[in-house]
C-alpha atoms as a PDB file:
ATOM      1  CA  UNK A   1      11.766 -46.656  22.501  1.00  0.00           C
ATOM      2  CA  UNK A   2      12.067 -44.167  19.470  1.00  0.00           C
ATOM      3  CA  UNK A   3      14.325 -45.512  16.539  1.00  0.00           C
ATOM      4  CA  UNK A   4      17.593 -45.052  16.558  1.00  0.00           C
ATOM      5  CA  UNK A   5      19.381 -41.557  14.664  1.00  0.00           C
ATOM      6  CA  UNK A   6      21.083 -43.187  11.848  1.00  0.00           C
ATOM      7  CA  UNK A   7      24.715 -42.743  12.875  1.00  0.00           C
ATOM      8  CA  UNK A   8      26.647 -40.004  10.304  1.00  0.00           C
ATOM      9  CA  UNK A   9      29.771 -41.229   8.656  1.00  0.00           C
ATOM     10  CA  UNK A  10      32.850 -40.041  10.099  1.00  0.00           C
ATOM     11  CA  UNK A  11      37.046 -40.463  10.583  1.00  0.00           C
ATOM     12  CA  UNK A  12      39.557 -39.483  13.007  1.00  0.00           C
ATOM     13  CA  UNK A  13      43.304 -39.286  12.924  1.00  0.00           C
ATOM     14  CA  UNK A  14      45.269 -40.184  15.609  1.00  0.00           C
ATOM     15  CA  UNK A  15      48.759 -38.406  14.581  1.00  0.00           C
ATOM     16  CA  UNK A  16      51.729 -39.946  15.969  1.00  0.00           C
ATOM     17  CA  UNK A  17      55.652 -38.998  17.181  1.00  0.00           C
ATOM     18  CA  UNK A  18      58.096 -40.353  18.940  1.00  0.00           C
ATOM     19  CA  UNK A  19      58.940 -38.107  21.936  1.00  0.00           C
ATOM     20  CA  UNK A  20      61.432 -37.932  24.646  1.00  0.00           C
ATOM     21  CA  UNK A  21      59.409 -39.884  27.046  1.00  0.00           C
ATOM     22  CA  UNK A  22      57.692 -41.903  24.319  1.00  0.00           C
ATOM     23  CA  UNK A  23      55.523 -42.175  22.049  1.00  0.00           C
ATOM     24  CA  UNK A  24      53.245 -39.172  21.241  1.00  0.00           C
ATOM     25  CA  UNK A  25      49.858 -38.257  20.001  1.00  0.00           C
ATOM     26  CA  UNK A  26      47.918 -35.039  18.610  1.00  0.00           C
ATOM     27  CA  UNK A  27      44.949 -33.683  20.359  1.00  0.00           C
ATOM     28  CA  UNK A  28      42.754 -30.987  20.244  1.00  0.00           C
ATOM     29  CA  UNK A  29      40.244 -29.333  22.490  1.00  0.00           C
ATOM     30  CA  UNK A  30      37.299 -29.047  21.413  1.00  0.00           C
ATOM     31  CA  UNK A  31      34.667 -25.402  21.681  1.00  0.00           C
ATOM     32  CA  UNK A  32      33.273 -24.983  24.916  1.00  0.00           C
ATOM     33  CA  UNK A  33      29.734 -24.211  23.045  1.00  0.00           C
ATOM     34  CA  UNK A  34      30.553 -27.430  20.780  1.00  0.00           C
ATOM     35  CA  UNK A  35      27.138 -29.196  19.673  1.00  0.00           C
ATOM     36  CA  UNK A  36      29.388 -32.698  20.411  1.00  0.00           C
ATOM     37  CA  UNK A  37      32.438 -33.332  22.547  1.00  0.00           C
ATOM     38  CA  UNK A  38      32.028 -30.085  24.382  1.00  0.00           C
ATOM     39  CA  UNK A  39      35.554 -28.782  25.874  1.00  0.00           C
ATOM     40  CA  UNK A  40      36.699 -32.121  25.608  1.00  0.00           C
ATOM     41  CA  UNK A  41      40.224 -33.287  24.027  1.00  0.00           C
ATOM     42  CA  UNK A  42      39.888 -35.217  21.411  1.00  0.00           C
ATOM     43  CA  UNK A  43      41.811 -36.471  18.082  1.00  0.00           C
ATOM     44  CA  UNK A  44      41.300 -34.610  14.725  1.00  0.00           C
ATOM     45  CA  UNK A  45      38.529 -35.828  12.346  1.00  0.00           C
ATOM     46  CA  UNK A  46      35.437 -35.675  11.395  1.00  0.00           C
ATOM     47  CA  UNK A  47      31.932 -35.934   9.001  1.00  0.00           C
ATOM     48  CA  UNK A  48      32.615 -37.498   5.717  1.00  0.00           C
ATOM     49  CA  UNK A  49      31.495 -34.369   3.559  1.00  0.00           C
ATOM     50  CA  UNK A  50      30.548 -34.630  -0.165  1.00  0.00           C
ATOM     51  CA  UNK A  51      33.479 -33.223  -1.624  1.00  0.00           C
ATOM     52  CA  UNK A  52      35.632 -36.028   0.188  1.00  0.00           C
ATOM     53  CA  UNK A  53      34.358 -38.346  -2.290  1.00  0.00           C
ATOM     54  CA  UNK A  54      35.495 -35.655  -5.382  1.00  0.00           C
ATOM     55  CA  UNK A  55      39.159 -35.638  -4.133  1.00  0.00           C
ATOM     56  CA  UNK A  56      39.438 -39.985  -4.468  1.00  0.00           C
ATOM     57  CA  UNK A  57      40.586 -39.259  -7.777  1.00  0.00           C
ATOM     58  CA  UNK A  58      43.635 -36.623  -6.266  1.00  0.00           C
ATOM     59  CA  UNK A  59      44.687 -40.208  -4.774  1.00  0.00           C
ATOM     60  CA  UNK A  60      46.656 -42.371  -7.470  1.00  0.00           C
ATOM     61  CA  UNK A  61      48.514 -45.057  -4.101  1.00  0.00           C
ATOM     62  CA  UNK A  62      44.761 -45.359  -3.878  1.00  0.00           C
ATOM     63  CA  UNK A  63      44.374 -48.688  -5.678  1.00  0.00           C
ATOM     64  CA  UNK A  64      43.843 -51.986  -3.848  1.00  0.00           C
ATOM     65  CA  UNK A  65      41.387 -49.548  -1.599  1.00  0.00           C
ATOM     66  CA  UNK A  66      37.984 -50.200  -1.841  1.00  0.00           C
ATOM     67  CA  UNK A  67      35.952 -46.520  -2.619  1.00  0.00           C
ATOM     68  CA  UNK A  68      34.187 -46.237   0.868  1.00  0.00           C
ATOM     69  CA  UNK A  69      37.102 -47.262   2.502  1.00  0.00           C
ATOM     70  CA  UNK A  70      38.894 -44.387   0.773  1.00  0.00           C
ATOM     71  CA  UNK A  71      36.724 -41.665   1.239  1.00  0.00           C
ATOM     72  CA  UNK A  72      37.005 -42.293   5.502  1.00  0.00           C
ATOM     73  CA  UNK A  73      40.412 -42.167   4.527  1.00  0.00           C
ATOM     74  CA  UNK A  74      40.109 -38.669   2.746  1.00  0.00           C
ATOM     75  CA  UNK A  75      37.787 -36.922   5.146  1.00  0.00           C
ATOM     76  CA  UNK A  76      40.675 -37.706   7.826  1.00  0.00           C
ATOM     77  CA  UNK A  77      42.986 -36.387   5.988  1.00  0.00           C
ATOM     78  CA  UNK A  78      40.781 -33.508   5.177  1.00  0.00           C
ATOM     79  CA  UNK A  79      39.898 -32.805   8.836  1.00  0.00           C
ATOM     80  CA  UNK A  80      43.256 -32.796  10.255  1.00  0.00           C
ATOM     81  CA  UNK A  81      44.537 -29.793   7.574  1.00  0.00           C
ATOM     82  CA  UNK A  82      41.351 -27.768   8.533  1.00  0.00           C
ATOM     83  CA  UNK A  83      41.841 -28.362  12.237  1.00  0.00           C
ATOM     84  CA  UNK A  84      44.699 -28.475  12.919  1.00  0.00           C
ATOM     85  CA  UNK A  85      47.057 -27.665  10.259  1.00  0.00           C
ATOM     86  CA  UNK A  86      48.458 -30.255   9.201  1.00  0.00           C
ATOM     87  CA  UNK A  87      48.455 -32.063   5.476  1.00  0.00           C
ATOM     88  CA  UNK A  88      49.381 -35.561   4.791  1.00  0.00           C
ATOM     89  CA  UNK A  89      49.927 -35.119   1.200  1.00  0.00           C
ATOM     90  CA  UNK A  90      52.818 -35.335  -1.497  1.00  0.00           C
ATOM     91  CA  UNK A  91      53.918 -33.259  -4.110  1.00  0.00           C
ATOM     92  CA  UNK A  92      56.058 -34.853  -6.794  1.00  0.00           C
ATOM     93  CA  UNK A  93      56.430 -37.817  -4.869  1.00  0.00           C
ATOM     94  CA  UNK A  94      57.743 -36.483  -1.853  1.00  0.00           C
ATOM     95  CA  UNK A  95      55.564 -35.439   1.369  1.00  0.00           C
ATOM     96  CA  UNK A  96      55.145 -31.843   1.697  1.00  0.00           C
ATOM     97  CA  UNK A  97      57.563 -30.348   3.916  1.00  0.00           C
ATOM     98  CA  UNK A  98      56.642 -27.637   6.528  1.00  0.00           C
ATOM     99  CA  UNK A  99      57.924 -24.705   4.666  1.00  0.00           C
ATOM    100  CA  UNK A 100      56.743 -25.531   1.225  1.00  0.00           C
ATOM    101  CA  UNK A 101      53.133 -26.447   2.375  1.00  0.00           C
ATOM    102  CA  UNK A 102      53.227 -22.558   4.547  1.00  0.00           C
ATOM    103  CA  UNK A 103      54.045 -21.036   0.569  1.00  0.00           C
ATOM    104  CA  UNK A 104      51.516 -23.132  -0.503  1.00  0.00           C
ATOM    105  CA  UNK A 105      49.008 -21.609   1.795  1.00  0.00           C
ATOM    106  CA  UNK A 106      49.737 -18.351   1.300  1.00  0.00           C
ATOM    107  CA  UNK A 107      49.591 -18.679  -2.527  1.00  0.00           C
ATOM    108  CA  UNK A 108      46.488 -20.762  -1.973  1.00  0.00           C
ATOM    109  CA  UNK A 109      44.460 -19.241   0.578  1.00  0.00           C
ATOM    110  CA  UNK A 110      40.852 -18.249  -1.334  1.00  0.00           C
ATOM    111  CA  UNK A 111      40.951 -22.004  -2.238  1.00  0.00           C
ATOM    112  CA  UNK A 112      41.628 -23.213   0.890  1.00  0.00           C
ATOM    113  CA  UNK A 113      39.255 -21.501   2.851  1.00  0.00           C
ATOM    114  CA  UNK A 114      36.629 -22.257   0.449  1.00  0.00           C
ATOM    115  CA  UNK A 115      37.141 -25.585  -1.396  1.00  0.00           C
ATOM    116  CA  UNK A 116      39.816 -28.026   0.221  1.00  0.00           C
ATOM    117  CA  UNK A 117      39.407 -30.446  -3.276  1.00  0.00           C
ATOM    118  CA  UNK A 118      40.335 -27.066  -5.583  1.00  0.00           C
ATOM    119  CA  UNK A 119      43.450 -26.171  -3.363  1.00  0.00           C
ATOM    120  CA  UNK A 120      44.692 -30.036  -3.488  1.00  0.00           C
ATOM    121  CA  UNK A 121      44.427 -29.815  -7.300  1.00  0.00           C
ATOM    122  CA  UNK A 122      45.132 -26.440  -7.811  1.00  0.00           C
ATOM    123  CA  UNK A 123      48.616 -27.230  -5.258  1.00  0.00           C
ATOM    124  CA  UNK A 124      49.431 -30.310  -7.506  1.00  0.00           C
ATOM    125  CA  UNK A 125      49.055 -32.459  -4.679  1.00  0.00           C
ATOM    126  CA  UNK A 126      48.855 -36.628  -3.980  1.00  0.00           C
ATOM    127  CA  UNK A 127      47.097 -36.657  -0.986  1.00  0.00           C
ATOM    128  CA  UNK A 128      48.883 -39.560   1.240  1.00  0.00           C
ATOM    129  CA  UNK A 129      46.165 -42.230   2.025  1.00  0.00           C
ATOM    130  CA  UNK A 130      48.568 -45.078   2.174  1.00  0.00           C
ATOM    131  CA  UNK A 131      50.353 -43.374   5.230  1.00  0.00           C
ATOM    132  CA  UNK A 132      46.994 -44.054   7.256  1.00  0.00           C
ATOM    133  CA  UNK A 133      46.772 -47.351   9.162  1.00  0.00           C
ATOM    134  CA  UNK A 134      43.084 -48.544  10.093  1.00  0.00           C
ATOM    135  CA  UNK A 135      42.616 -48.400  13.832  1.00  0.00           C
ATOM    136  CA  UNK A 136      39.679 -49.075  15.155  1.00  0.00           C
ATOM    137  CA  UNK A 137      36.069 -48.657  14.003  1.00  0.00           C
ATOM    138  CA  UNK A 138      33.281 -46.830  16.891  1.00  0.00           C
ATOM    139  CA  UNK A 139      29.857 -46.182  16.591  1.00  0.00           C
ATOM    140  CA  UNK A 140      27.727 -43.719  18.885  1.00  0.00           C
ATOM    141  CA  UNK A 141      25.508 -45.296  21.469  1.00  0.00           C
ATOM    142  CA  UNK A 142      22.103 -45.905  19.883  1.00  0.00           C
ATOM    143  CA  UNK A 143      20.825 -43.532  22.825  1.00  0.00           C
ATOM    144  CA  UNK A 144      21.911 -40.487  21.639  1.00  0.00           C
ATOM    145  CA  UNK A 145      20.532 -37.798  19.431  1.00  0.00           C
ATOM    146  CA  UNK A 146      23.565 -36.872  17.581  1.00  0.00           C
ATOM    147  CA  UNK A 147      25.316 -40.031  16.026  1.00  0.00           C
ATOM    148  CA  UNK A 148      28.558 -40.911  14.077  1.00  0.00           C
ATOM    149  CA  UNK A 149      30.049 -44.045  12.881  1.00  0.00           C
ATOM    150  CA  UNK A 150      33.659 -43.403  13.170  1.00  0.00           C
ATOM    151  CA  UNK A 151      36.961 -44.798  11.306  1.00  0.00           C
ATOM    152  CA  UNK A 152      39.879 -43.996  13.265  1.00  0.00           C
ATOM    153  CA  UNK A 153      43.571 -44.377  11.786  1.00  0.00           C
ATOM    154  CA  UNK A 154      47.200 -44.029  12.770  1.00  0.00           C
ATOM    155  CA  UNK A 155      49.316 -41.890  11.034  1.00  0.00           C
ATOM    156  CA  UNK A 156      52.805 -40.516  11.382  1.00  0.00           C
ATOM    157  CA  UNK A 157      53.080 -36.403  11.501  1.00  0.00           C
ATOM    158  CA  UNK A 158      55.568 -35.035   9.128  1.00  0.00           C
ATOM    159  CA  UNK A 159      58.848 -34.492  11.091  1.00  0.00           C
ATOM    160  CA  UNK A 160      58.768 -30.257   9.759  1.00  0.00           C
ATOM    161  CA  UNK A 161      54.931 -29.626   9.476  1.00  0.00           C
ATOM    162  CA  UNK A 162      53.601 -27.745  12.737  1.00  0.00           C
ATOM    163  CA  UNK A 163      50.771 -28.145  14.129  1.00  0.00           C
ATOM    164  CA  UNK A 164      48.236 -25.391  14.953  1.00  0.00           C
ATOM    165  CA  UNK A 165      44.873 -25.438  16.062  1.00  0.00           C
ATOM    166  CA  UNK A 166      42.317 -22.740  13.882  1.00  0.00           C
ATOM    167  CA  UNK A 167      40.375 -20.946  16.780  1.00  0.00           C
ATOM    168  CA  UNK A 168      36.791 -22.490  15.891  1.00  0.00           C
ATOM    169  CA  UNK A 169      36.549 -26.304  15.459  1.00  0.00           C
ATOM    170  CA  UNK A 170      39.716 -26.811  17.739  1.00  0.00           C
ATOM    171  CA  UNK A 171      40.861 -24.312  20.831  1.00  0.00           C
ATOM    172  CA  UNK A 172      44.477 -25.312  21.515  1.00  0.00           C
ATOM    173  CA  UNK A 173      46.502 -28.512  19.776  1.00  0.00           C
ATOM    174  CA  UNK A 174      49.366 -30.506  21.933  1.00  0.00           C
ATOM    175  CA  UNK A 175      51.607 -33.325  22.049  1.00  0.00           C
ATOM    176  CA  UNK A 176      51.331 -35.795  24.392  1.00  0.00           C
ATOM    177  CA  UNK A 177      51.786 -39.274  25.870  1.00  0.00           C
ATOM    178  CA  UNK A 178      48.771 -41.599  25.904  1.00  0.00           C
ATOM    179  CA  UNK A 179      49.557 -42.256  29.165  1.00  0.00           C
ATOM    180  CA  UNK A 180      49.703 -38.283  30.534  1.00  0.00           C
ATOM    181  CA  UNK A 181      46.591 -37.291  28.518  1.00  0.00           C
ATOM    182  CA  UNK A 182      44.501 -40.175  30.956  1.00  0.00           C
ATOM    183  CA  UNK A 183      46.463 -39.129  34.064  1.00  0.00           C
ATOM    184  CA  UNK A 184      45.394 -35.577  33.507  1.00  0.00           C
ATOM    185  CA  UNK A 185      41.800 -36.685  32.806  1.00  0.00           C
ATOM    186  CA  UNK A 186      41.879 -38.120  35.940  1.00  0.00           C
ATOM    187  CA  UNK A 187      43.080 -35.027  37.672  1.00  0.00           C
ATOM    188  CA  UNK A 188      40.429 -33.061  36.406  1.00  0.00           C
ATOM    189  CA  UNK A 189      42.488 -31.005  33.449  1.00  0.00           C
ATOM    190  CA  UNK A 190      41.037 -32.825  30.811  1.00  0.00           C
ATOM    191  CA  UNK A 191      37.791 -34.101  29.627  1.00  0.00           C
ATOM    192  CA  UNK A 192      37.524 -37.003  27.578  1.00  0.00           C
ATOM    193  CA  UNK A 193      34.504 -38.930  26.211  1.00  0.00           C
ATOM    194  CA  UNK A 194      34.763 -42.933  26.446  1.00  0.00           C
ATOM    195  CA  UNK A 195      35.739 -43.857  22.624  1.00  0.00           C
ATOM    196  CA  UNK A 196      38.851 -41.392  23.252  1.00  0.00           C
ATOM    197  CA  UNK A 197      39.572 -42.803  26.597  1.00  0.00           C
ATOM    198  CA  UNK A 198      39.469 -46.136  25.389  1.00  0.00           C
ATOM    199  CA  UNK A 199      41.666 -45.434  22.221  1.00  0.00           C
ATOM    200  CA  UNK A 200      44.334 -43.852  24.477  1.00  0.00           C
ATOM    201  CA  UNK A 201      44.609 -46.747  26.583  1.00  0.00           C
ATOM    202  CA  UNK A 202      44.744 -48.802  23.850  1.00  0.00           C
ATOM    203  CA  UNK A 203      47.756 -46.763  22.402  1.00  0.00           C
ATOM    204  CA  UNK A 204      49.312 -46.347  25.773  1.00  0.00           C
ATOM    205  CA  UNK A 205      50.954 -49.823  25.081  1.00  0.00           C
ATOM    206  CA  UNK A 206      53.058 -48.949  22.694  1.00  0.00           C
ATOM    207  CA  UNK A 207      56.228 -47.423  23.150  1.00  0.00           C
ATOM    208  CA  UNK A 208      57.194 -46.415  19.859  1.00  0.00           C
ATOM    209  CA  UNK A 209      55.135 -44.938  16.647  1.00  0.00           C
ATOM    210  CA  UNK A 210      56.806 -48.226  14.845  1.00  0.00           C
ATOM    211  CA  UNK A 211      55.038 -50.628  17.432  1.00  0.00           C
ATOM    212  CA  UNK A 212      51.791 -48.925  17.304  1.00  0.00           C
ATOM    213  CA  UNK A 213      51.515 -48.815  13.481  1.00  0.00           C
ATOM    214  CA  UNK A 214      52.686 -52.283  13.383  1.00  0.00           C
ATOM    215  CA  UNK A 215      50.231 -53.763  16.066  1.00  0.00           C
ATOM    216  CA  UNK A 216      47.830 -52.204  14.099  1.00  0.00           C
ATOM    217  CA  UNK A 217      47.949 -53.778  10.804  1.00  0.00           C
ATOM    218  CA  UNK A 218      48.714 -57.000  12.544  1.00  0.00           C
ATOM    219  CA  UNK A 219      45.164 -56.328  14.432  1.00  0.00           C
ATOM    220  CA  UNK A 220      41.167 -56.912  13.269  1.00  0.00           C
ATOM    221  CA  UNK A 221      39.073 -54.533  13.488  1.00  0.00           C
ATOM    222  CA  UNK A 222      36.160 -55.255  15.388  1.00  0.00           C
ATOM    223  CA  UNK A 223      33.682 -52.671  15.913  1.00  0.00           C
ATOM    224  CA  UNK A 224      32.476 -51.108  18.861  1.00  0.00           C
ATOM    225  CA  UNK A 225      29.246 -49.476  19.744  1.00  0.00           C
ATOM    226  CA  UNK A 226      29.163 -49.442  23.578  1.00  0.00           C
ATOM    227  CA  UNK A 227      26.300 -50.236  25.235  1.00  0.00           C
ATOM    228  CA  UNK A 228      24.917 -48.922  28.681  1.00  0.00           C
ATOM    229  CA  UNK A 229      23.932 -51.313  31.437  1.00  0.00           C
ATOM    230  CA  UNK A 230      22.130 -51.274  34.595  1.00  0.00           C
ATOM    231  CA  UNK A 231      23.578 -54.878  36.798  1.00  0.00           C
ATOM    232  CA  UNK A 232      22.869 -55.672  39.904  1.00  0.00           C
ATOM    233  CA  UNK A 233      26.342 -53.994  40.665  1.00  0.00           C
ATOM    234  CA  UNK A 234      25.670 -50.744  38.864  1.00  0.00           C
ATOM    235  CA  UNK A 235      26.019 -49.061  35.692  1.00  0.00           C
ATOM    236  CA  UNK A 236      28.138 -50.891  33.476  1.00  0.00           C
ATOM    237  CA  UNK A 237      29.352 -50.198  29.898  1.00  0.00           C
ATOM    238  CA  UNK A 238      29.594 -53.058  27.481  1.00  0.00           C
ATOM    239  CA  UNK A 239      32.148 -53.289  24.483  1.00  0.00           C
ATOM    240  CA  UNK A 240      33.232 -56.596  22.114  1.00  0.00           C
ATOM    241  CA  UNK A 241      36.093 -57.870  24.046  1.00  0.00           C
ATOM    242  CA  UNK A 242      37.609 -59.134  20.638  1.00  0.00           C
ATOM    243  CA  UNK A 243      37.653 -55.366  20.154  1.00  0.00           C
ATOM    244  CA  UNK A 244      41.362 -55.175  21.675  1.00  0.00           C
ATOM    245  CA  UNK A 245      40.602 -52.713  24.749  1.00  0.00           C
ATOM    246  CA  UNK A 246      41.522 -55.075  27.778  1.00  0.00           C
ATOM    247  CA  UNK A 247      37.746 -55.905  29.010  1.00  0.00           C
ATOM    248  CA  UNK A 248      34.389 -56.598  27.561  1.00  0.00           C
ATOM    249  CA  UNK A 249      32.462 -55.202  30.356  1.00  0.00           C
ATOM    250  CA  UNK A 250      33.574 -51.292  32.287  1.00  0.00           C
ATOM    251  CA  UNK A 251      32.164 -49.023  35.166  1.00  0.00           C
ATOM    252  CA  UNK A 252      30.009 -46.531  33.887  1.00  0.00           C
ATOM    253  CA  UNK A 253      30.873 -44.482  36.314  1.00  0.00           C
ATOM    254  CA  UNK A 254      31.854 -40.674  35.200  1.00  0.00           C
ATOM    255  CA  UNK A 255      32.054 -41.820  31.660  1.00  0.00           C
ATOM    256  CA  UNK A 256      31.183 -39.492  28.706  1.00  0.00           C
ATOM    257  CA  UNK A 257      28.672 -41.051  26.348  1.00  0.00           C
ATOM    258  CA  UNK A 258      29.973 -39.901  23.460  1.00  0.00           C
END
C-alpha cells in the first residue's frame, strides 16, 4: 500500500441557536463541482492558511492558549466570515453587532476580499477565540487522496449577525435541528459525509446551546480517524468508542468517506 497523504490542517465551526423546536445549527452546502464534500451539507471551516497564524496577535483573550491551538481557532473563525458571513469578533470590547459589522464591510471591502488579517486590523477588531469551545478532533481516512486533520468547535452565532452563504465555497446556508438535518439525509434531501453525520448525532442530544457548550468542555477529546472494515458481517466502520459517538464499531453501508 502507497503511504499515506499527510492529512492538511484544518477547523470547522459548528454555529449554534436556540430555536423554536430546539437547538439549532449552521450548515452549508457545499459546490456541486467541489474537489471535497461534493453537494454535501456540511459546517463552515476549513484549511489553516498562512495568514491565520499573522492574525494570533489580533487576539489579546488569547493567553492561556497554546499557539497551534490558536491558529485552528483563527482559521475557524476565518472560514465562517468568508463562507458564510458571519464574524465572531469584538470591537471595543463588545461583539460586533449585525449592523455595524454590514458598515464595516462596506467601508472595508478591497481588504476583505483580499486580505482577511488587513480588514481585522484595519476594522479595529478582537477577533473572539474564547467564544469557541473544542469539540471534537477528525482525521481523514488514511485511504484517501485528499486529507485533513480537522478541529471542530462550538460556538454561539451573534443574536443580530445574518447569515449568508457567498455563491462559491458555500451554495445556500440554513438553520436547523441536528435531528432534521439526519432525517432529511435519510430521505434523500441531503448528503452528508460520515464525520458530519456523526457530529450531528452527537449534538442531537442536546436540547439547548447551554447544554451542548457545557457537555463539551466537560468532555475529552479523543480523536477519530475512522477506519474501514471488511467482517465476516460486512463492511464495517471503526471509530474510538471513548470518542463520545454512541458505538465503536458502524455499518458501512451508504456512508461517505470523507
Amino acid at each position: 500500500m502507497p503511504d499515506a497523504v499527510v492529512p492538511a490542517p484544518a477547523a470547522t465551526l459548528l454555529l449554534l441557536r436556540d430555536g423554536p423546536d430546539g437547538l439549532e445549527v449552521l450548515m452549508m452546502e457545499r459546490p456541486a463541482a467541489a474537489g471535497f464534500a461534493a453537494g454535501a451539507m456540511v459546517f463552515p471551516g476549513g484549511r489553516i492558511e498562512p495568514s491565520d497564524r499573522e492574525l494570533g496577535r489580533h487576539c489579546p483573550t488569547a493567553h492561556g492558549i497554546a499557539e497551534d491551538a490558536l491558529v485552528f481557532r483563527i482559521a475557524a473563525i476565518r472560514e465562517t466570515f468568508e463562507e458564510c458571513g458571519v464574524l465572531l469578533a469584538r470591537r471595543d470590547g463588545a461583539m460586533v453587532p449585525g449592523a455595524a459589522l454590514e458598515a464595516l464591510r462596506r467601508s472595508h471591502r478591497e481588504a476583505i476580499g483580499a486580505d482577511f488579517a488587513a480588514f481585522v486590523a484595519q476594522a479595529g477588531l478582537e477577533l473572539a477565540i474564547d467564544a469557541l469551545v473544542p469539540y471534537a478532533h477528525w482525521i481523514t481516512p488514511v485511504d484517501r487522496k485528499k486529507r485533513f486533520d480537522t478541529h471542530f468547535y462550538l460556538a454561539t452565532a451573534p443574536a443580530d449577525q445574518q447569515a449568508a452563504h457567498d455563491g462559491q465555497e458555500a451554495m445556500d446556508t440554513v438553520w436547523t435541528t441536528p435531528n432534521a438535518a439526519l432525517r432529511a439525509a435519510e430521505e434523500g434531501r441531503y448528503k452528508l459525509i460520515f464525520a458530519t453525520l456523526m457530529n450531528l448525532g452527537r449534538l442531537g442530544r442536546s436540547a439547548t446551546v447551554a447544554e451542548a457548550l457545557a457537555t463539551a468542555r466537560r468532555a475529552a477529546i479523543v480523536t477519530v480517524c475512522p477506519e474501514w472494515v471488511t467482517t465476516s458481517a460486512g463492511e464495517v466502520i471503526r471509530i474510538p468508542e471513548a470518542a463520545g459517538y454512541g458505538a465503536g464499531e458502524l455499518p458501512a453501508t451508504g456512508m461517505r468517506r470523507g
